[in-house]
N, C-alpha and C. Protein backbone atom coordinates (compact mmCIF):
# COMPACT_ATOMS: atom_id res chain seq x y z
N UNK A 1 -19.15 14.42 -11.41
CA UNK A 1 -18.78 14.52 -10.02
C UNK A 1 -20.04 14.34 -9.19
N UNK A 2 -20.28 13.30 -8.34
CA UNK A 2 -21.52 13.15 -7.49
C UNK A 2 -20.50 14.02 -5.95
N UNK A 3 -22.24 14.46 -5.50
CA UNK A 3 -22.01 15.35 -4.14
C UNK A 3 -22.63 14.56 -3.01
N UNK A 4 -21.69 14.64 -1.46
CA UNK A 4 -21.95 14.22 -0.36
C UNK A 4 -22.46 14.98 0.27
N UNK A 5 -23.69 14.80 1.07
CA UNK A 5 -24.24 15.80 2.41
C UNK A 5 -23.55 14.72 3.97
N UNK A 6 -23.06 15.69 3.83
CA UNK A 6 -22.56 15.35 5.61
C UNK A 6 -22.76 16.17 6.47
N UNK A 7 -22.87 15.79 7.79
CA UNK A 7 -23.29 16.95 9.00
C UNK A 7 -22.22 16.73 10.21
N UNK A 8 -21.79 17.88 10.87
CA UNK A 8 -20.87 17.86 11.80
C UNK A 8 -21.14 18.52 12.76
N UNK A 9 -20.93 17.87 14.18
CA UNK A 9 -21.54 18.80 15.27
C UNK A 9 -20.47 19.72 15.62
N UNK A 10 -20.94 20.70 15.93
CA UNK A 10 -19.70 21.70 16.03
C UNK A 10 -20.02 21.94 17.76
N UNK A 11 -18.57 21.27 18.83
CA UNK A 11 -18.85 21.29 20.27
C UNK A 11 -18.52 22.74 20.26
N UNK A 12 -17.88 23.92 19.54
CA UNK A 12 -17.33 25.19 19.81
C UNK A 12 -18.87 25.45 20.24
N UNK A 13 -19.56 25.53 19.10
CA UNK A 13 -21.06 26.37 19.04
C UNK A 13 -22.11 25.94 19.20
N UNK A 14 -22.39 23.97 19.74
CA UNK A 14 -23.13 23.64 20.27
C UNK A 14 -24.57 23.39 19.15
N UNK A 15 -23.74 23.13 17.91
CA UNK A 15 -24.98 23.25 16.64
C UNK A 15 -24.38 21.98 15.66
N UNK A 16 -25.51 22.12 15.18
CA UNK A 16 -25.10 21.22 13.60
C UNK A 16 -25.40 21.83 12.61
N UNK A 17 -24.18 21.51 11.86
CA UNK A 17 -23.54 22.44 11.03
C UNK A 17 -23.97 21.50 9.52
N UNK A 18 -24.56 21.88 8.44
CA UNK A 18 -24.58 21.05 7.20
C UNK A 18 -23.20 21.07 6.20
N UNK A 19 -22.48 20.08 5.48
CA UNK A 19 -21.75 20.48 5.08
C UNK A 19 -21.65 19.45 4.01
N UNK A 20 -21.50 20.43 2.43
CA UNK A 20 -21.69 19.74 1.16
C UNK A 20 -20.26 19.13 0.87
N UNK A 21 -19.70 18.29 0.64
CA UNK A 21 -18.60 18.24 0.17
C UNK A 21 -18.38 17.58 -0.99
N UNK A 22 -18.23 17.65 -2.23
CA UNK A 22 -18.18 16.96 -3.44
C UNK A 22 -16.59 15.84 -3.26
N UNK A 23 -17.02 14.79 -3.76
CA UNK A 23 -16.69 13.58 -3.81
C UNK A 23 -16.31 13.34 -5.38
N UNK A 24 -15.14 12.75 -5.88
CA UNK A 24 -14.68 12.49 -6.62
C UNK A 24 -13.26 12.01 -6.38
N UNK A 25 -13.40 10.49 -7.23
CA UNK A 25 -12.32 10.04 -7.49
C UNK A 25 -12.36 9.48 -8.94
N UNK A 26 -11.15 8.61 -9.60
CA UNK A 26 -11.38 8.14 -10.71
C UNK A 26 -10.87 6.59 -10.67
N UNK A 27 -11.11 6.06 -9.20
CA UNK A 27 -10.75 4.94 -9.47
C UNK A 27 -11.60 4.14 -9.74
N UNK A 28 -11.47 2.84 -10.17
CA UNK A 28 -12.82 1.90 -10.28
C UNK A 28 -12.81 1.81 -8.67
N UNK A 29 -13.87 0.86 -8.78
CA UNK A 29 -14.38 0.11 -7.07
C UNK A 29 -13.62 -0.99 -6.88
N UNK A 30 -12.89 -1.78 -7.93
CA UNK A 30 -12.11 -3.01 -8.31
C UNK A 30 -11.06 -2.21 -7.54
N UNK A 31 -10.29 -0.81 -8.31
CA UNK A 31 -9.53 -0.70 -8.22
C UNK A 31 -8.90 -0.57 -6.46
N UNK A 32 -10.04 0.90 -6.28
CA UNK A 32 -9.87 1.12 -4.76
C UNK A 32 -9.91 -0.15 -3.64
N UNK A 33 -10.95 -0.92 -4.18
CA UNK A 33 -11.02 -2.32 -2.85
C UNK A 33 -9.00 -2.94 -3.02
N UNK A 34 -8.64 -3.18 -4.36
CA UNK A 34 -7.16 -3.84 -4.39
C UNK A 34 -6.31 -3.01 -3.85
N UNK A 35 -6.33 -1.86 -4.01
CA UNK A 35 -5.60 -0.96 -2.99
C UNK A 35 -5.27 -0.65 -1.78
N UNK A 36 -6.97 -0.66 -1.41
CA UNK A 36 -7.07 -0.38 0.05
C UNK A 36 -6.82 -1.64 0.91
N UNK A 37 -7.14 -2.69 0.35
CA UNK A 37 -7.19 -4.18 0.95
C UNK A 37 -5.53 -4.38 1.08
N UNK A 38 -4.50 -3.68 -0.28
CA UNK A 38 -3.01 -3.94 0.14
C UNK A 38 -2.54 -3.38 1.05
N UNK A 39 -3.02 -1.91 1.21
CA UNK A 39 -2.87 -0.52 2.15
C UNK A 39 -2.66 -1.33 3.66
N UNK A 40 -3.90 -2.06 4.16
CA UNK A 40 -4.71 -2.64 5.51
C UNK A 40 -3.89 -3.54 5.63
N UNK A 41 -3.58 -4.51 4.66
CA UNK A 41 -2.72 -5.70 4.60
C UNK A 41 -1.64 -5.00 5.09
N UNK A 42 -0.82 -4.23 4.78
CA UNK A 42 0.46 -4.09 5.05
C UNK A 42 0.66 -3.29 6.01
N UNK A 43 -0.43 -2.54 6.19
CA UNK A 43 -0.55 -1.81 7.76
C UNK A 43 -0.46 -3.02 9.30
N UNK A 44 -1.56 -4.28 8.88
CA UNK A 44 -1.75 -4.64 9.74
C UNK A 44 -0.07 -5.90 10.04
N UNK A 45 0.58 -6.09 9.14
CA UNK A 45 1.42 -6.46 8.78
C UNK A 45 3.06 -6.04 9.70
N UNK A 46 2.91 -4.69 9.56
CA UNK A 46 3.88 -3.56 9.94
C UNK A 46 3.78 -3.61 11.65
N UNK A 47 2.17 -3.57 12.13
CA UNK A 47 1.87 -3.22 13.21
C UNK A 47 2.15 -4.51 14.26
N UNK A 48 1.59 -5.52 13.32
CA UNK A 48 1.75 -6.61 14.14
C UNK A 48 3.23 -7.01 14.78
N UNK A 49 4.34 -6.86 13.86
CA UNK A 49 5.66 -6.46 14.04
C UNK A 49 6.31 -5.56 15.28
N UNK A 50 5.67 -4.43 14.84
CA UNK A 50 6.20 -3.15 15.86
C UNK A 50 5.36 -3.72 17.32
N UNK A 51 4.37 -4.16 17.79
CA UNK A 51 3.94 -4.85 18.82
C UNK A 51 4.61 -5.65 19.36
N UNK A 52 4.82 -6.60 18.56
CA UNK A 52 5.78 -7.93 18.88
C UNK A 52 6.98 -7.46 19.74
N UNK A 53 7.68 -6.74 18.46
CA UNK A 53 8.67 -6.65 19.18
C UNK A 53 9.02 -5.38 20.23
N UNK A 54 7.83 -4.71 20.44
CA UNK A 54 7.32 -3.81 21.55
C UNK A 54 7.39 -4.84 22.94
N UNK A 55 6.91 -5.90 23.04
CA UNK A 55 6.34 -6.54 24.00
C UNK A 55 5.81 -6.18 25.31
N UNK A 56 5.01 -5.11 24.55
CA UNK A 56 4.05 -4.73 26.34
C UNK A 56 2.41 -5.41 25.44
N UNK A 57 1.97 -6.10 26.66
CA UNK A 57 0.52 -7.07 26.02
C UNK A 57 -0.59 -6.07 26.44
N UNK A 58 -0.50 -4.89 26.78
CA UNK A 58 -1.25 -4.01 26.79
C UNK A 58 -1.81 -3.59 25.62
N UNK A 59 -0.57 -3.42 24.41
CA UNK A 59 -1.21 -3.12 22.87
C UNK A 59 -0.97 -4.29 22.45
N UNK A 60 -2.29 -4.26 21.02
CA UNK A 60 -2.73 -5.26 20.31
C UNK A 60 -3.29 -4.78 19.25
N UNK A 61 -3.40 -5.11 18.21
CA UNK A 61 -4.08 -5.33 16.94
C UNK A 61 -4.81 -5.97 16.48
N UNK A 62 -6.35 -5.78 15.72
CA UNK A 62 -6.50 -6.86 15.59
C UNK A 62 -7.57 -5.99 13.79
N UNK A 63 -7.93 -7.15 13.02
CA UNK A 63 -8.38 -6.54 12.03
C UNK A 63 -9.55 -7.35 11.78
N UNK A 64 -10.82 -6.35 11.40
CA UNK A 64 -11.98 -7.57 11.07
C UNK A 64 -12.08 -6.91 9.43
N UNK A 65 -12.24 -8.18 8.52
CA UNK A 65 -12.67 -7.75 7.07
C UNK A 65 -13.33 -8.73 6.87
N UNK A 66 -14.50 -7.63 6.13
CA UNK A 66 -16.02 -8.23 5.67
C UNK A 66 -15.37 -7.94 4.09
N UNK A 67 -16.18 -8.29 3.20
CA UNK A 67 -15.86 -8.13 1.40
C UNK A 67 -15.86 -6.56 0.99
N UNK A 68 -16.36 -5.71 1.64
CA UNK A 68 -16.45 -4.39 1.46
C UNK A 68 -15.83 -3.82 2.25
N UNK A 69 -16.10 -3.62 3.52
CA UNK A 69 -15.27 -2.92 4.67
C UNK A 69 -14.22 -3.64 5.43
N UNK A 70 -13.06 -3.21 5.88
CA UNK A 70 -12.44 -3.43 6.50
C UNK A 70 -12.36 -2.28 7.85
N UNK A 71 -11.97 -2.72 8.70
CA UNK A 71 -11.71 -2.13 10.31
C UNK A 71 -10.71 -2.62 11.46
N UNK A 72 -9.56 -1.87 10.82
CA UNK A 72 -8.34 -2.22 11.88
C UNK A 72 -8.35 -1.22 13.13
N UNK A 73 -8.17 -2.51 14.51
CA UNK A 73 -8.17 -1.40 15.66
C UNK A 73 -6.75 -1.69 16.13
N UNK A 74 -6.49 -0.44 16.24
CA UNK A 74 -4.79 -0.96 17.21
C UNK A 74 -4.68 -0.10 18.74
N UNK A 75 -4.62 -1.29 19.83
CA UNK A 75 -5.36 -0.43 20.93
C UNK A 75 -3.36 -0.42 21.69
N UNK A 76 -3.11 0.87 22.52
CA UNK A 76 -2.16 1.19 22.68
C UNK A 76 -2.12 1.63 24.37
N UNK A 77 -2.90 0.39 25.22
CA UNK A 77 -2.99 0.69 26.51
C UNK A 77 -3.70 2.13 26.99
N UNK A 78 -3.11 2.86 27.83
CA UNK A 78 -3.30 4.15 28.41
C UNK A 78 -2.55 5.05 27.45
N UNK A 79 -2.54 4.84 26.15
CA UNK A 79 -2.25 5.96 25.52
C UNK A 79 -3.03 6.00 24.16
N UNK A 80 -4.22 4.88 24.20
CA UNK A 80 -5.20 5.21 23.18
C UNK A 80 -5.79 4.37 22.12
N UNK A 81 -6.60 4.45 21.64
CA UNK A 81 -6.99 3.51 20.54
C UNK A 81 -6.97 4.10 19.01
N UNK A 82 -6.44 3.58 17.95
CA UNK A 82 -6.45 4.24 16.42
C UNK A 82 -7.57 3.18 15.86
N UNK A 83 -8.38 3.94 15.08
CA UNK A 83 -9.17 2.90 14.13
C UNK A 83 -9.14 3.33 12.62
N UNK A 84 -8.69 2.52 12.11
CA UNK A 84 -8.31 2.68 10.45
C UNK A 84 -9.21 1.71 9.92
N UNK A 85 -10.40 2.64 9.24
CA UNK A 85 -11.38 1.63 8.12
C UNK A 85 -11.52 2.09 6.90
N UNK A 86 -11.90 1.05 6.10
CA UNK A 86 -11.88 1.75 4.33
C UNK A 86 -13.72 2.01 4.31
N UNK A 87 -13.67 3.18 3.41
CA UNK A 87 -14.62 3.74 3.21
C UNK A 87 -14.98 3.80 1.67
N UNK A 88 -15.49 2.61 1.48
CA UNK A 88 -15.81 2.63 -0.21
C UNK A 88 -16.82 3.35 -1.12
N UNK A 89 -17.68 3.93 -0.08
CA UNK A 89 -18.75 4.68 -0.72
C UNK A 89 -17.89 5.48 -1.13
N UNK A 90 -16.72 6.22 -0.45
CA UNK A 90 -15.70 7.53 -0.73
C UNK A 90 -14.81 7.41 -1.32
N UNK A 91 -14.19 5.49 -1.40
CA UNK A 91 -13.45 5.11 -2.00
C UNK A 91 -11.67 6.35 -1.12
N UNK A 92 -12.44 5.99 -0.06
CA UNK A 92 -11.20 6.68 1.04
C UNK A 92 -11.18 5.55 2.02
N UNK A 93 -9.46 5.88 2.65
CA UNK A 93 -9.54 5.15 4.14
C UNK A 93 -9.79 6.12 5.21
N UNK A 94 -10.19 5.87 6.45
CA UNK A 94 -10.89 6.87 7.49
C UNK A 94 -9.42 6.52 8.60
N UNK A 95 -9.41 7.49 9.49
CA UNK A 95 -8.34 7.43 10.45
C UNK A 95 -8.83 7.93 11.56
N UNK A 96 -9.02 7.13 12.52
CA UNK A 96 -9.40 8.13 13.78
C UNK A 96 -7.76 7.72 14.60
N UNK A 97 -7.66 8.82 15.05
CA UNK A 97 -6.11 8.66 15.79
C UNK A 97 -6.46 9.12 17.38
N UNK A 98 -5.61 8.56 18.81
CA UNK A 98 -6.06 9.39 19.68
C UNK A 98 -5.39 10.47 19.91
N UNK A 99 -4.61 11.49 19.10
CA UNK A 99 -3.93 11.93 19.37
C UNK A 99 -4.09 13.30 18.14
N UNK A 100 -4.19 13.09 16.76
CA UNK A 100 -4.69 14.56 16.01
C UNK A 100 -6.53 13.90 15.73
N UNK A 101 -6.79 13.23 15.92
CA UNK A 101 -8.86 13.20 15.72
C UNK A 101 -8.90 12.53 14.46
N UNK A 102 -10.11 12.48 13.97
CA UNK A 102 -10.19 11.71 12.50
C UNK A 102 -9.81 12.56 11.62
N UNK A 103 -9.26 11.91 9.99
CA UNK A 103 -8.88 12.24 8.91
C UNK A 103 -9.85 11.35 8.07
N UNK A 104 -9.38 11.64 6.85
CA UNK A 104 -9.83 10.91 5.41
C UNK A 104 -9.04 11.14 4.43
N UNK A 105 -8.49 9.88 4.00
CA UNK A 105 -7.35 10.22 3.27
C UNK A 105 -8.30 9.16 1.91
N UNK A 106 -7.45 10.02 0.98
CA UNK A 106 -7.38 9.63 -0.88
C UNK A 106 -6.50 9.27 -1.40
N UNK A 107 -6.24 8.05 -2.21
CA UNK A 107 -5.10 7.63 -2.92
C UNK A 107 -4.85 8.39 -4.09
N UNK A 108 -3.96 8.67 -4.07
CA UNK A 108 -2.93 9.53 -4.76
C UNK A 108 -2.23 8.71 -5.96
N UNK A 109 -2.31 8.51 -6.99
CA UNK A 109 -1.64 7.91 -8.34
C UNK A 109 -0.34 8.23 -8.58
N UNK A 110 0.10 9.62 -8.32
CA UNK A 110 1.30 9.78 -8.92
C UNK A 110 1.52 9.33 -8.06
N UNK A 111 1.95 9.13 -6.80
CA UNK A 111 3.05 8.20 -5.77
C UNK A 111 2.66 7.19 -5.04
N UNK A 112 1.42 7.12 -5.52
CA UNK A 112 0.91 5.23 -4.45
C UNK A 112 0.69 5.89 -3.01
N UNK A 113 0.64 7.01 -2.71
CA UNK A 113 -0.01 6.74 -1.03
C UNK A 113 -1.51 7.27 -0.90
N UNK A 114 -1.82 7.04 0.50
CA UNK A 114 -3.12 7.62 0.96
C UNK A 114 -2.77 9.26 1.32
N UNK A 115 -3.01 10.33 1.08
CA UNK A 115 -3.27 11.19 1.49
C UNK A 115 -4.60 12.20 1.97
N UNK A 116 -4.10 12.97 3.33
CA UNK A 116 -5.09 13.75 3.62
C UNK A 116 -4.90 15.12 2.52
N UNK A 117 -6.23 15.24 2.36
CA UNK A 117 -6.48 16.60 1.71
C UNK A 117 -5.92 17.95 2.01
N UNK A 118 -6.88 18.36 3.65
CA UNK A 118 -6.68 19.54 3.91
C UNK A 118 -5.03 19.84 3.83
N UNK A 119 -4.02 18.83 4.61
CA UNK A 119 -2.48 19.03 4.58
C UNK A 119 -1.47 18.24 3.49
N UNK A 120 -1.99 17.94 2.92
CA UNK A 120 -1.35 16.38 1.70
C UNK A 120 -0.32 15.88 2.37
N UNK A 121 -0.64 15.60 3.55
CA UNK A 121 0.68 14.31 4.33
C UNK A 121 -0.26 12.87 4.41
N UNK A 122 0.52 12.33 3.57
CA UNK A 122 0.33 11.05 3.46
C UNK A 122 -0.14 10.34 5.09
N UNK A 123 -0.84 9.19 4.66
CA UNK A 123 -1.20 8.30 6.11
C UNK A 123 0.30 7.84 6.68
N UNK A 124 0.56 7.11 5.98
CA UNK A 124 1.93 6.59 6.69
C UNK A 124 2.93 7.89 7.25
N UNK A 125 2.96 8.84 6.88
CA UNK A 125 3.96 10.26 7.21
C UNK A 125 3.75 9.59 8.77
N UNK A 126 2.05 10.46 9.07
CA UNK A 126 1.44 10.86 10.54
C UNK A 126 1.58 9.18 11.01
N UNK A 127 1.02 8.56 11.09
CA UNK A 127 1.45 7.30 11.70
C UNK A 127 2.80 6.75 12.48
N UNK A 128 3.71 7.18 11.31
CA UNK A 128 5.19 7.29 11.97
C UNK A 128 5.50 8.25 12.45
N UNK A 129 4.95 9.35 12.61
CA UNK A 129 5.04 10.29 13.85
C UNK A 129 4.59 10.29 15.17
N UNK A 130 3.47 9.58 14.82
CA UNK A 130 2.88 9.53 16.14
C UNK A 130 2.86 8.15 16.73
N UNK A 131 3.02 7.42 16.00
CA UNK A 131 3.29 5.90 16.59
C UNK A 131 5.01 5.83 17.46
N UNK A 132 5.74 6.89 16.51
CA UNK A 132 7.37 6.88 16.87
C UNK A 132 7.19 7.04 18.46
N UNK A 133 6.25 8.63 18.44
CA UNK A 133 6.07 9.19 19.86
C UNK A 133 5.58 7.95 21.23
N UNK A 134 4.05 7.12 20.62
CA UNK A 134 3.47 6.41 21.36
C UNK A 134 4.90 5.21 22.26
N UNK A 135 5.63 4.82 20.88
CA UNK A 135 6.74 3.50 21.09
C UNK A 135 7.74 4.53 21.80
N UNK A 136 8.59 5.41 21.51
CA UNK A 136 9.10 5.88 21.84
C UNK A 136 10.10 5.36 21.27
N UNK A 137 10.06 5.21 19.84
CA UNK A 137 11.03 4.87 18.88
C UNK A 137 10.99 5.42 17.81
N UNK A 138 11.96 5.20 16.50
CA UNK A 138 11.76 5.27 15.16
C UNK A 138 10.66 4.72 14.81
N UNK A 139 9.91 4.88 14.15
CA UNK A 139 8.71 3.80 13.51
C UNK A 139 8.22 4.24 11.72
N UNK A 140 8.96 3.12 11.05
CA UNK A 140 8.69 3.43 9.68
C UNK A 140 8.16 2.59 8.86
N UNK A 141 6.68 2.89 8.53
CA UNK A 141 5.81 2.49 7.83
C UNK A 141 5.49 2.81 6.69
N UNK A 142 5.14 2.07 6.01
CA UNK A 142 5.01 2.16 4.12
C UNK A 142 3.97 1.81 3.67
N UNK A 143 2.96 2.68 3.28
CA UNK A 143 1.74 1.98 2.98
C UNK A 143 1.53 2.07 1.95
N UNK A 144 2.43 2.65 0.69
CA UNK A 144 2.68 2.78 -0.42
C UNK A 144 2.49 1.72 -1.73
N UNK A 145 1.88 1.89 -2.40
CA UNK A 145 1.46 0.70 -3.85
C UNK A 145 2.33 0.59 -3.99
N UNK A 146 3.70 1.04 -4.34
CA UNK A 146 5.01 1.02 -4.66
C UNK A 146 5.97 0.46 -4.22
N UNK A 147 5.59 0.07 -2.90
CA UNK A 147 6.56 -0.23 -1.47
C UNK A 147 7.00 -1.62 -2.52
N UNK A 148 7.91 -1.81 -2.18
CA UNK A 148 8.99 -3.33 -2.50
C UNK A 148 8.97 -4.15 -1.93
């Protein structure tokens, strides 16, 4: 198991805070990049869709991928910007949402999704919750290895 030093500013207490967090996964780097690259694919896939047929040109999507990182932004007018990038050193995808803050989610084997740790709700769960809210619709997304 290799260990991460990360640091977090804490606005409560106006400090920086050190914080060890051990890192472990067991995927290859092959594996996680084919994953995460299907994950992004089918995110950006889903989104481009739900826009479309949204038709306010206020939101947009757009995705830049380099061979290692990817960085999808999906900007949602006056109600916010999400940025979803893969994080291969962690072999995680990162989530900043404007609406619950950043996550870091881990792929999960027994069921093919990304999940967050601290709550184990999958990426796609929160997405379609809060995207439902943003559209003011149903919104059901699958970011699942499994998906059909």
């Amino acid at each position: 198991m290799s260990g991460l030093r990360a640091y977090f500013f804490d606005a409560n207490r106006s400090s920086l805070n050190l914080c060890c967090v051990a890192v472990h996964s067991s995927l290859s780097m092959e594996r996680y990049h084919q994953l995460s690259d299907e994950a992004m694919d089918m995110l950006l896939e889903d989104l481009e869709q739900l826009i479309e047929d949204h038709g306010d040109p206020s939101f947009e999507v757009e995705y830049h991928a380099c061979i290692l990182y990817g960085v999808l932004t999906l900007k949602l007018g006056d109600k916010g910007t999400y940025v979803v990038n893969k994080q291969p050193p962690n072999k995680q995808i990162w989530l900043s949402s404007p609406f619950s803050g950043p996550k870091r989610y881990d792929y999960t084997e027994s069921d093919g999704s990304w999940r967050y740790s601290r709550d184990n709700k999958p990426l796609d769960d929160l997405l379609n919750d809060e995207l439902g809210r943003a559209f003011n619709k149903s919104v059901q997304l699958s970011l699942s290895s499994s998906r059909s």
